[in-house]
Protein backbone atom coordinates (compact mmCIF):
# COMPACT_ATOMS: atom_id res chain seq x y z
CA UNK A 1 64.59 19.66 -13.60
CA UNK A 2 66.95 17.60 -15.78
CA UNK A 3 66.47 16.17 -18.90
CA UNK A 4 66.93 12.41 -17.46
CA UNK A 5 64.79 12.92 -14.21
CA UNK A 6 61.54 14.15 -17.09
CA UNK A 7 62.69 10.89 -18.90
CA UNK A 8 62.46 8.43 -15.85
CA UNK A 9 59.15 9.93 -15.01
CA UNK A 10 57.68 9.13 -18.30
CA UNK A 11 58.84 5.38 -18.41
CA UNK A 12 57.65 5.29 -15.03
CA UNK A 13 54.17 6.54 -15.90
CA UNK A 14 54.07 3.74 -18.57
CA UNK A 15 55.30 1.07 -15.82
CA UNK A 16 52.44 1.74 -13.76
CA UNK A 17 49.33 -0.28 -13.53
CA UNK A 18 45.99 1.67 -13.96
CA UNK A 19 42.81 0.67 -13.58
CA UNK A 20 39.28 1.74 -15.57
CA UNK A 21 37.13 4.21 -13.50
CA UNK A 22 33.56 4.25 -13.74
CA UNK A 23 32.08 7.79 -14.53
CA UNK A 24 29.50 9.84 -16.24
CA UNK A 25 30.15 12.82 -17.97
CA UNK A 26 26.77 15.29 -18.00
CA UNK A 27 26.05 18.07 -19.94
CA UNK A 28 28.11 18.32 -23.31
CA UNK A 29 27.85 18.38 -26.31
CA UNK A 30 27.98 14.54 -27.40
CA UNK A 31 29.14 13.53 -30.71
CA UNK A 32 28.71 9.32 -30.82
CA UNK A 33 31.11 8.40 -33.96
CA UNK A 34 28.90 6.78 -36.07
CA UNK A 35 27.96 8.80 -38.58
CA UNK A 36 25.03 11.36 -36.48
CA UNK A 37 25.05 14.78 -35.74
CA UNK A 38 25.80 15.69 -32.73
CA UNK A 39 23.21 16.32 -29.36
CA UNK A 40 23.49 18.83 -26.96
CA UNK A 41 22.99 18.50 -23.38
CA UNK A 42 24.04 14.92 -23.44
CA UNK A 43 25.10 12.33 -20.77
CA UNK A 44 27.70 9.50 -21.24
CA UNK A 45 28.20 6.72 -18.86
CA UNK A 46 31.35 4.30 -18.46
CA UNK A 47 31.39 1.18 -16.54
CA UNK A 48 34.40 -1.14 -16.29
CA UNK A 49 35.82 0.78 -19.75
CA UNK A 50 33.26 0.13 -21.29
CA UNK A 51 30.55 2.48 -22.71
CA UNK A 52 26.71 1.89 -20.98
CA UNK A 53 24.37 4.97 -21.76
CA UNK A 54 25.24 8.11 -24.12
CA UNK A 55 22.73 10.43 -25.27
CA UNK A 56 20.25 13.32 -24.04
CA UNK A 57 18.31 11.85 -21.25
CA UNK A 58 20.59 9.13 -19.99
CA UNK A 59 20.37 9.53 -15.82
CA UNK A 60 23.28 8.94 -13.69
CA UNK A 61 23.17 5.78 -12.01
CA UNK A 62 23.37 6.01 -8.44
CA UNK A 63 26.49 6.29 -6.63
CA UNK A 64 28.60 6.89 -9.91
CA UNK A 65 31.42 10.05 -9.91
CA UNK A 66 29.43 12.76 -12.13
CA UNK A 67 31.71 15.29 -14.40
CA UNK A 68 30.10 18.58 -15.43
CA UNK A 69 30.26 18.79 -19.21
CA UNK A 70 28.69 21.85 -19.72
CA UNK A 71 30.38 23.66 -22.65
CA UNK A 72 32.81 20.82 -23.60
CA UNK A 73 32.66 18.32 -26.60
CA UNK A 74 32.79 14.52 -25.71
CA UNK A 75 33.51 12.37 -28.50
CA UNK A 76 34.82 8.69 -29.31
CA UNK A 77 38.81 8.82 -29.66
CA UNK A 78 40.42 9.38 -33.20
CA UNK A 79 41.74 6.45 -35.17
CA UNK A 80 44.52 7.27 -37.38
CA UNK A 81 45.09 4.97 -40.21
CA UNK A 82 49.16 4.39 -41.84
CA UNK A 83 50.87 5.90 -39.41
CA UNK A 84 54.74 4.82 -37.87
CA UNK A 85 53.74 5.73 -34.61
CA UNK A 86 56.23 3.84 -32.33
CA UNK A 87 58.89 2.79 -35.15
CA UNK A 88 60.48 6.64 -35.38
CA UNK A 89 62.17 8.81 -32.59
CA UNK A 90 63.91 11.03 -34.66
CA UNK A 91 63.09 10.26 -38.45
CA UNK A 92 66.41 11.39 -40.12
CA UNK A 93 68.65 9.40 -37.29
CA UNK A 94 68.08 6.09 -38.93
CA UNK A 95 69.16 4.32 -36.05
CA UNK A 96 65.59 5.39 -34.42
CA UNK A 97 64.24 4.71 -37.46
CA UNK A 98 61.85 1.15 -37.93
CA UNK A 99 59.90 1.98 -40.36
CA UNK A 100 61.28 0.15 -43.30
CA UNK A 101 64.19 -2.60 -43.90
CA UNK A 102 65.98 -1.65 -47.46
CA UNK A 103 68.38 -4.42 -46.79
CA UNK A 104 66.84 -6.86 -45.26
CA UNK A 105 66.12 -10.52 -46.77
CA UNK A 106 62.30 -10.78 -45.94
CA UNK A 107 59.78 -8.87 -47.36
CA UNK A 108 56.20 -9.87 -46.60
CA UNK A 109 57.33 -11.59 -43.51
CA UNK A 110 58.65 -8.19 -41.93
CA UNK A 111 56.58 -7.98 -38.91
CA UNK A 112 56.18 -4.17 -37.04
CA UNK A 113 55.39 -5.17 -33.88
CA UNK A 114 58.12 -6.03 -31.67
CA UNK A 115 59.65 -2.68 -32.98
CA UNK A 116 56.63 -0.80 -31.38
CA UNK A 117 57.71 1.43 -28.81
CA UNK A 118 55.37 3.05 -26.83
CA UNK A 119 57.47 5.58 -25.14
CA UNK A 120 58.66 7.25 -28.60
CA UNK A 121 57.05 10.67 -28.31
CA UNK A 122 54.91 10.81 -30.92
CA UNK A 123 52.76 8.50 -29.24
CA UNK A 124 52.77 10.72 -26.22
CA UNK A 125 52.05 13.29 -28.27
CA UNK A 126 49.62 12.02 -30.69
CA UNK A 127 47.43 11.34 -27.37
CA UNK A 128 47.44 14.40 -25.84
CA UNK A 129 45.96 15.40 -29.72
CA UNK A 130 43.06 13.11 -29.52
CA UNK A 131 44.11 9.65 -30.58
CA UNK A 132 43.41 6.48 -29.03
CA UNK A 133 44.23 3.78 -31.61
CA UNK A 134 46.32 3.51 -34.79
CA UNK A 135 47.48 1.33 -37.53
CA UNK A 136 51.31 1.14 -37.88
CA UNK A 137 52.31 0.90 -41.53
CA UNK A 138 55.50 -0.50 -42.32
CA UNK A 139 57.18 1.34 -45.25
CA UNK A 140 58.56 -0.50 -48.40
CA UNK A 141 62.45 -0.99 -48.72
CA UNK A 142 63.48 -3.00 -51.12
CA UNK A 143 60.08 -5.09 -52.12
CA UNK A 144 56.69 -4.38 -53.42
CA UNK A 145 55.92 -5.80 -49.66
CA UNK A 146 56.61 -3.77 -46.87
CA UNK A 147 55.85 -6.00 -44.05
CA UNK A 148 52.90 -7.08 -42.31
CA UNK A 149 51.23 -4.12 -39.78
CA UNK A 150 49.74 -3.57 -36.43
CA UNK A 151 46.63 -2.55 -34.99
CA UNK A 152 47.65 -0.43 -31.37
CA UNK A 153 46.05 1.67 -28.58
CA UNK A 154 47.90 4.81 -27.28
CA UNK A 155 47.55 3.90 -23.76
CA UNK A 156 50.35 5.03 -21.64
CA UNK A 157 51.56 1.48 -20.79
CA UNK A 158 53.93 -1.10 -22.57
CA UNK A 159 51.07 -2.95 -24.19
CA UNK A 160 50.68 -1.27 -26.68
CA UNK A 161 50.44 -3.79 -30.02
CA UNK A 162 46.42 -4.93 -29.56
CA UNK A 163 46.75 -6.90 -32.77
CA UNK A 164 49.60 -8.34 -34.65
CA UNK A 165 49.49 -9.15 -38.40
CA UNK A 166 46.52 -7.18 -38.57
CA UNK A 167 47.28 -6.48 -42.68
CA UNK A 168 49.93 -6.89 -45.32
CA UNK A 169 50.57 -3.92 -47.00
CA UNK A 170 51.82 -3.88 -50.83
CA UNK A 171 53.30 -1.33 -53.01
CA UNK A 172 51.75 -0.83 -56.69
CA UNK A 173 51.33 2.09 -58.92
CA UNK A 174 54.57 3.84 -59.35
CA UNK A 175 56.55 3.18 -56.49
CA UNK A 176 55.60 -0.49 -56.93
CA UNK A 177 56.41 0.02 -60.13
CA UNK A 178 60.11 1.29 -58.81
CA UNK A 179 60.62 -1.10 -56.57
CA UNK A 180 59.67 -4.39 -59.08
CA UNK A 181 62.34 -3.32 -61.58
CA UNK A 182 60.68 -0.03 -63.48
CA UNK A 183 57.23 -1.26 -64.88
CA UNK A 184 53.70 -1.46 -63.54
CA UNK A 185 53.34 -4.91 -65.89
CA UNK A 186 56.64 -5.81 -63.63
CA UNK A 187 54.90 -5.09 -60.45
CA UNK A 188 51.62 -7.14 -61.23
CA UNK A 189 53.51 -10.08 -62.06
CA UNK A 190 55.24 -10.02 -58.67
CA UNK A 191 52.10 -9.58 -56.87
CA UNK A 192 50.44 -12.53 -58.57
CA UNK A 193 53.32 -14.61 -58.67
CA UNK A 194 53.84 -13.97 -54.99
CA UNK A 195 49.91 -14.70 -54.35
CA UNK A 196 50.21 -17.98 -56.14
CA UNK A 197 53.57 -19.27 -54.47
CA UNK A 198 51.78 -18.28 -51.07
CA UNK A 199 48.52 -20.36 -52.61
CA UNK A 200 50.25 -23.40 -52.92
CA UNK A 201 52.55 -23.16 -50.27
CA UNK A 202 49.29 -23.17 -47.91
CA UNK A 203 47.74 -25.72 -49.50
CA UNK A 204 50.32 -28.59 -49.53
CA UNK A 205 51.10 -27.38 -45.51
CA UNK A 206 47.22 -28.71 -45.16
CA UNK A 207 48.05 -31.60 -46.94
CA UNK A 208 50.81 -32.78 -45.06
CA UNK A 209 48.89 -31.38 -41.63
CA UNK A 210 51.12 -28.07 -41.09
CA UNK A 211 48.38 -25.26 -41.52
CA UNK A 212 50.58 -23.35 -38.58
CA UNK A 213 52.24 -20.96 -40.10
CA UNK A 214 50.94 -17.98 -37.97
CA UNK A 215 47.72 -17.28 -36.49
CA UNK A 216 46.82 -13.79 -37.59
CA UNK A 217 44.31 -12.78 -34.54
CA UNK A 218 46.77 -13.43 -31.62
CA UNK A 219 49.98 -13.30 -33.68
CA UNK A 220 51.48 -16.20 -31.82
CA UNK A 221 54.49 -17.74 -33.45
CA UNK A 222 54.31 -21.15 -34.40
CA UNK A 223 56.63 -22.72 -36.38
CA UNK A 224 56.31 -24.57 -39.32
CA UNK A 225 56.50 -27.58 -39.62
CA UNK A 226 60.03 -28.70 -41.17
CA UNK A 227 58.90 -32.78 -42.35
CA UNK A 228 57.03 -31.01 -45.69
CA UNK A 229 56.71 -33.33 -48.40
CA UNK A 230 56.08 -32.88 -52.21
CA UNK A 231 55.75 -29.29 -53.51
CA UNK A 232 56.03 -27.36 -49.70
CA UNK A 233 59.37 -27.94 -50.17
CA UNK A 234 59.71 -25.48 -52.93
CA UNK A 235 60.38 -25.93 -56.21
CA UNK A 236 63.52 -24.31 -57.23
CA UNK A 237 62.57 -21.59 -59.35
CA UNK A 238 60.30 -19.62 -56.55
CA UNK A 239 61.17 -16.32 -55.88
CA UNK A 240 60.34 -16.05 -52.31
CA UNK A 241 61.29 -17.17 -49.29
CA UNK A 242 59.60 -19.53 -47.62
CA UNK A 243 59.44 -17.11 -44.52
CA UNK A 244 57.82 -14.68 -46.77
CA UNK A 245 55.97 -17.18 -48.43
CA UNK A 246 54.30 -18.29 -45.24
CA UNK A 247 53.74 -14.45 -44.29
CA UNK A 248 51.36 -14.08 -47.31
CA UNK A 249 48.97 -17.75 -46.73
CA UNK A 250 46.82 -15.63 -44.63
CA UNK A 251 46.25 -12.94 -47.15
CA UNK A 252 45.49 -15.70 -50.09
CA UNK A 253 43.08 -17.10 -47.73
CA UNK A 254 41.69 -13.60 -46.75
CA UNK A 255 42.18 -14.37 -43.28
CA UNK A 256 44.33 -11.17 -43.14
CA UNK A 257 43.76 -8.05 -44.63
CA UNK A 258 45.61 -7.00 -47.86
CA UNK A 259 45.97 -3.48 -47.51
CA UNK A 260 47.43 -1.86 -51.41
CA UNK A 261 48.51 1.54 -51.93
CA UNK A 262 47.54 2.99 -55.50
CA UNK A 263 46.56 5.95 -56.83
CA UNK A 264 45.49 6.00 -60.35
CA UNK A 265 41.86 5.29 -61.97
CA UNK A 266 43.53 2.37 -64.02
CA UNK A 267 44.96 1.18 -61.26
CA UNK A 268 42.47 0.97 -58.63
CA UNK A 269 41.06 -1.47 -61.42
CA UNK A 270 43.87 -3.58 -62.42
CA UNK A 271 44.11 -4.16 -58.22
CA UNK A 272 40.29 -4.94 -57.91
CA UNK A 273 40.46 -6.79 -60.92
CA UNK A 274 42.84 -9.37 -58.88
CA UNK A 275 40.25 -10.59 -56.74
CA UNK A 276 38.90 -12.60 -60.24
CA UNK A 277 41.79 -14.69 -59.69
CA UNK A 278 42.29 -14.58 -56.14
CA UNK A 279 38.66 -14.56 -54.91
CA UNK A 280 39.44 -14.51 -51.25
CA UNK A 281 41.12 -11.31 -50.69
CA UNK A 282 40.39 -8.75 -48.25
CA UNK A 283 41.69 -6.01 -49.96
CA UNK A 284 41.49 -2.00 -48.78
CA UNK A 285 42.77 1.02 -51.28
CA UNK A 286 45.10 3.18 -49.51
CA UNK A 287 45.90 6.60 -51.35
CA UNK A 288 42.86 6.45 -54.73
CA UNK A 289 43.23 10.25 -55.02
CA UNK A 290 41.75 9.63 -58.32
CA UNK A 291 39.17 7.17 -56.77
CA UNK A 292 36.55 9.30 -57.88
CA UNK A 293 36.64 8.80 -61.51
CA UNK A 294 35.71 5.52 -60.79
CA UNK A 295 33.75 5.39 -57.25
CA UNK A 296 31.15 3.11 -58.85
CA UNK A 297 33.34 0.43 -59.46
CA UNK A 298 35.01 0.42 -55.62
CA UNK A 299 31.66 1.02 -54.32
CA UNK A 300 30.44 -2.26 -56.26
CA UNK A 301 33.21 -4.04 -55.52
CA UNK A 302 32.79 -2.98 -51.24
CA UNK A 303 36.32 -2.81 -51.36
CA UNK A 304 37.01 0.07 -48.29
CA UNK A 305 39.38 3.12 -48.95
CA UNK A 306 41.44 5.22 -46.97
CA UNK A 307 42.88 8.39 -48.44
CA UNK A 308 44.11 12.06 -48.24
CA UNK A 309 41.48 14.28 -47.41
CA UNK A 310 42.12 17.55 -49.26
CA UNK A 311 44.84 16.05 -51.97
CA UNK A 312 44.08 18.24 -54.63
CA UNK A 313 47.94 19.12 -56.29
CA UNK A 314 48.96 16.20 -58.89
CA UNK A 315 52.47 15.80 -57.16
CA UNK A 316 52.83 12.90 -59.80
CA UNK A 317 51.90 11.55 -63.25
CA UNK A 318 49.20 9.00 -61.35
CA UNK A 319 47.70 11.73 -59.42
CA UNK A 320 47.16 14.37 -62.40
CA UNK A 321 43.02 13.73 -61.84
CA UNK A 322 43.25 14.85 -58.30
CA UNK A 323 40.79 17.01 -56.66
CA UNK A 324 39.69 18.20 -52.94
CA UNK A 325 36.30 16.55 -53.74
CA UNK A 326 37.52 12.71 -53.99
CA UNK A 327 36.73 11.68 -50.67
CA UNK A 328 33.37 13.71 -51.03
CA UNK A 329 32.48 11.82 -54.40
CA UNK A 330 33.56 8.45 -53.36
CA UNK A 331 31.18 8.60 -50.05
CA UNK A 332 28.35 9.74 -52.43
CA UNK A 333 28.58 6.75 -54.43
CA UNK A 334 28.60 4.41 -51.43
CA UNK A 335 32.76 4.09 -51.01
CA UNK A 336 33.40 3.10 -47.66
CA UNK A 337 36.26 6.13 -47.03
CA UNK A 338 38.31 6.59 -43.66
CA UNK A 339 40.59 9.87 -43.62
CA UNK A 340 44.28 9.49 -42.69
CA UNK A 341 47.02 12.19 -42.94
CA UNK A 342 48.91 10.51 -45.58
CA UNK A 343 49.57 11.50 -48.34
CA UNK A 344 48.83 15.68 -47.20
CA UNK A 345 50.40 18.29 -45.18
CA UNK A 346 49.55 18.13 -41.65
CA UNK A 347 49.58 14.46 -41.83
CA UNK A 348 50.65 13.69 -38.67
CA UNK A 349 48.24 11.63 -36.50
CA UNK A 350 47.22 14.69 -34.24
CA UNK A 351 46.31 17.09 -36.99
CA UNK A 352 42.98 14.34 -38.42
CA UNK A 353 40.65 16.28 -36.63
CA UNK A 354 41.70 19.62 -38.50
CA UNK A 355 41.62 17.36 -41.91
CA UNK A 356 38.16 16.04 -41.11
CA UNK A 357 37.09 19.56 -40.49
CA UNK A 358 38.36 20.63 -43.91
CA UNK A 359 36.03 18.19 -45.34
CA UNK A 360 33.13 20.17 -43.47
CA UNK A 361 34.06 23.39 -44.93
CA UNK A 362 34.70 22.04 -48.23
CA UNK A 363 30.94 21.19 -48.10
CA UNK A 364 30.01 25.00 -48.40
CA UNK A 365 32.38 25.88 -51.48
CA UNK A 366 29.92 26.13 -54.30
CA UNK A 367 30.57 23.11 -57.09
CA UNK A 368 32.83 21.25 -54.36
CA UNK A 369 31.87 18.18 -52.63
CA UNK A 370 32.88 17.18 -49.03
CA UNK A 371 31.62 15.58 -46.17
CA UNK A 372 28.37 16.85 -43.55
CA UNK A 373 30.06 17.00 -39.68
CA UNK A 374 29.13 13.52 -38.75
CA UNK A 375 30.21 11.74 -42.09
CA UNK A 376 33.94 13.59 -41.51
CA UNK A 377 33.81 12.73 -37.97
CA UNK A 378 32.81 8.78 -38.53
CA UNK A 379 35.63 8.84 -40.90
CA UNK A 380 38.10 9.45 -38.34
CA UNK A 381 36.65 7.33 -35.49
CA UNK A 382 34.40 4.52 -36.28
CA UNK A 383 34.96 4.12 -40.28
CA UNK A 384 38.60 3.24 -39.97
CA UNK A 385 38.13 1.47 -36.72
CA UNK A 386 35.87 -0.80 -38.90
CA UNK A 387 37.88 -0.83 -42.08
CA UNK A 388 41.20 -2.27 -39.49
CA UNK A 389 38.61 -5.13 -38.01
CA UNK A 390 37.73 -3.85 -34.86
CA UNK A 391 33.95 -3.65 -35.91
CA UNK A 392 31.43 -1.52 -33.88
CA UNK A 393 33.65 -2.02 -30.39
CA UNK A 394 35.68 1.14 -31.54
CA UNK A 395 35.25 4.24 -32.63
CA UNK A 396 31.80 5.21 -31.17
CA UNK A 397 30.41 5.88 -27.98
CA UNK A 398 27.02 3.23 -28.52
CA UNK A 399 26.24 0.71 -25.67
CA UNK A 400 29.02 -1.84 -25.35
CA UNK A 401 31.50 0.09 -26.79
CA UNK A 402 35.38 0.22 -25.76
CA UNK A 403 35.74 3.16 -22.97
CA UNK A 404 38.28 5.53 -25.56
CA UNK A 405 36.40 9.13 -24.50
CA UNK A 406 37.83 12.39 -25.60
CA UNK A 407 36.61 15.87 -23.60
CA UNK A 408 37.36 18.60 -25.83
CA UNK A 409 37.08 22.72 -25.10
CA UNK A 410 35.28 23.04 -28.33
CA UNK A 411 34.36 21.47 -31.47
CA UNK A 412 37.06 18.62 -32.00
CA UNK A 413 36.77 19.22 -35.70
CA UNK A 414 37.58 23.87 -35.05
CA UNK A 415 41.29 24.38 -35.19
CA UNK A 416 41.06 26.56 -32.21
CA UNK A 417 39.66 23.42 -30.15
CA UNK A 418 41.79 20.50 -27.82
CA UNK A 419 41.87 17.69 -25.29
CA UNK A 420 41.59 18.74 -22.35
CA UNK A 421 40.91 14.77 -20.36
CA UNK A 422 41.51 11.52 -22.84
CA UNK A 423 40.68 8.04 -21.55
CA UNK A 424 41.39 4.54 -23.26
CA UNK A 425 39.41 1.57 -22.08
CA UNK A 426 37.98 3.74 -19.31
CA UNK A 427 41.36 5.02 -18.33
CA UNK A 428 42.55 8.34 -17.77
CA UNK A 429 46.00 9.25 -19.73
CA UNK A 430 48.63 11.68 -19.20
CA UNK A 431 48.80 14.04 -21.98
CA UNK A 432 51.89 15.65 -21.15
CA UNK A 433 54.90 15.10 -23.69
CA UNK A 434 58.29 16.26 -24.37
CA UNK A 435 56.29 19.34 -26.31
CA UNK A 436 53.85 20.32 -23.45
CA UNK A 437 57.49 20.09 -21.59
CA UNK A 438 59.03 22.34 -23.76
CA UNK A 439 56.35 25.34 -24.02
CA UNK A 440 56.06 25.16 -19.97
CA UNK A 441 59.66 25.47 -19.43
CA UNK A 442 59.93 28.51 -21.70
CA UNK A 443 56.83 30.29 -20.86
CA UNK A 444 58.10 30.83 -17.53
CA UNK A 445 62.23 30.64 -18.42
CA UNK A 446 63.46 33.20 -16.26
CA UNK A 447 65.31 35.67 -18.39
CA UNK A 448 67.33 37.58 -15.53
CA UNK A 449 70.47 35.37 -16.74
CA UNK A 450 70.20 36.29 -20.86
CA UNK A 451 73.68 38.20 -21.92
CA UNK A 452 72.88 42.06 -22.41
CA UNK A 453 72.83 41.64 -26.50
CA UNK A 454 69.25 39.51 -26.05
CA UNK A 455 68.10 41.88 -23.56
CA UNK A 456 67.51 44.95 -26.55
């Protein structure tokens, strides 16, 4: 079977249509997503991809296709937060490569989704591990801003992008420090600066009756309006442009999500500290590994985190306080913390459940602090689900819920455990990939035609 014909069969899969099928799934082992242990001998029910019944006791309504679940896991799909899924096919052909835009003359404005493809492989095979829905994270280039991110489902269609300008993510710390000409102090001032430019651009837009730069919850494009009077047309000393400018109204108004990757005790504060001046940002840490030192003050502030979960070497002068027990120490003290791969080996999107289950283990080291089965599990399902602004829809199996149902062998959070049937929105997916591909050819790759030096 050539390489093209496996290539065209693929595309075609994602040009079909597909409908939701109603079904009920009896007898496993049912782990919900938000935060519970799991029940045994459980029933869950989905109607029109959407979740009705799940629990121990739930009957089968009449008529509906029953699956036997005895001695399989069913569990809410994995959400992996900061992820390129879609922007890479091969990461060191840069050509294939979206993630970030060193040259380009936007920063904030930089928008990932039209660059989402949803036939790359890793989203093929990031599904057959498990995950429904992502946030893509564009990477920094030449800016403290790396772009503006996406919210997606893993579906094996070509709509993938669910929301557009879900969050703006910003470099501080060291690399921001890097990228703003060698200084943290350098870095602040370009956040703040940028933050006030954006302030005032939105507010004379209102005045003159242009508040359209962008809406943020269907993405549409709409342009601005070009008859600006008075200070929207820039004074000349601004250092961004008004494209970017525009990009960042939405965070200054906390109408979209400021998402800020830093690492250091001091400077999880100095970024909290920003929301004195710019009350109306919706801010979420991404990295903290030294969070812990100083989980009261997130937890106080309700600012969200996601982070590494075992990130315990100090790879850098801002992570010298790190420790396997941060995530543990942060959810103690009330820190809302998802898990995501970055920042630790393993990290891609397939291998959370095996970092979640760390976090279990971790739990039964003597003087180390990690997370009960349920806590790990929420943190890969419903916690970032929540922390991206998809609320209780995702991420859980409750009543109402998006249909996004995982049927595992065995515990999802074992090593020796996998997929064996994954549905988004109540729809069956393929989990075959270019990998599955691979390991089927050679398993059976008849040796009979090997020259005589492989055959001893």
């Amino acid at each position: 079977m050539s390489a093209r014909f496996l290539i065209g069969a693929a595309l075609l899969a994602l040009a079909a249509p597909a409908t939701a099928q109603d079904m009920a799934i009896t007898g496993a082992t049912l782990a919900t997503g938000d935060g519970s242990d799991p029940v045994e001998n459980a029933t869950l029910v989905v109607r029109g991809g959407r979740v009705v019944a799940a629990g121990a006791g739930v009957a089968v309504p009449a008529g509906m296709q029953a699956i036997d679940g005895r001695g399989m896991w069913v569990t809410p799909g994995i959400f992996a937060s900061i992820t390129n899924l879609g922007l890479v096919d091969v990461d060191a052909v840069s050509d294939s490569n979206d993630v970030d835009a060193d040259d380009s003359p936007f920063s904030a404005a930089l928008d990932v989704a039209p660059a989402i493809n949803p036939a790359a492989q890793d989203m093929a095979i990031s599904r057959a591990g498990g995950v429904t829905r992502a946030t893509v994270t564009p990477g920094a280039g030449s800016s403290i801003f790396a772009g503006q991110g996406a919210v997606i489902d893993l579906g094996a269609d070509f709509d993938a992008v669910t929301r557009r300008r879900a969050f703006q993510y910003v470099e501080m710390g060291e690399r921001g420090a890097r990228l703003a000409g060698g200084s943290r102090t350098s870095a602040h001032a370009l956040l703040r600066n940028a933050l006030r430019e954006a302030g005032t651009y939105g507010e004379d837009a209102q005045l003159t009756g242009s508040t359209r730069n962008a809406d943020v919850n269907t993405g549409d494009d709409v342009p601005l309006d070009p008859r600006l009077t008075g200070r929207a047309e820039r004074d000349g000393d601004v250092l961004l442009t008004r494209f970017d400018a525009a990009a960042l109204v939405p965070v200054v108004t906390g109408r979209q999500k400021l998402y800020v990757h830093v690492e250091r005790a001091v400077d999880i504060l100095s970024v909290l500290a920003l929301r004195e001046e710019f009350p109306r940002l919706d801010m979420v840490l991404i990295g903290a590994t030294e969070g812990w030192m100083v989980a009261d003050r997130i937890a106080a502030s309700g600012v969200p985190v996601i982070a590494a979960a075992l990130n315990d070497l100090p790879v850098s002068f801002e992570q010298l306080a790190a420790t396997q027990s941060n995530v543990g120490r942060m959810v103690d003290a009330g820190v809302t913390v998802a898990i995501a791969g970055y920042g630790s080996s393993g990290d891609h999107p397939r291998g959370l459940p095996q970092q979640a289950g760390n976090m279990v283990a971790l739990s039964r080291i003597p003087g180390a602090t990690g997370l009960t089965w349920g806590e790990a599990f929420a943190a890969i399902t419903s916690v970032p689900a929540r922390i991206a602004g998809l609320g209780a829809g995702a991420g859980t199996l409750a009543a109402g819920a998006r249909g996004d149902v995982v049927v595992w062998d065995g515990d999802p959070l074992e090593l020796s455990s996998a997929p064996v049937r994954v549905f988004i929105d109540g729809i069956e997916q393929p989990l075959d990939n270019h990998q599955t591909r691979l390991r089927d050819r050679y398993r059976t790759l008849d040796e009979s035609q090997l020259p005589p030096a492989y055959r001893h």
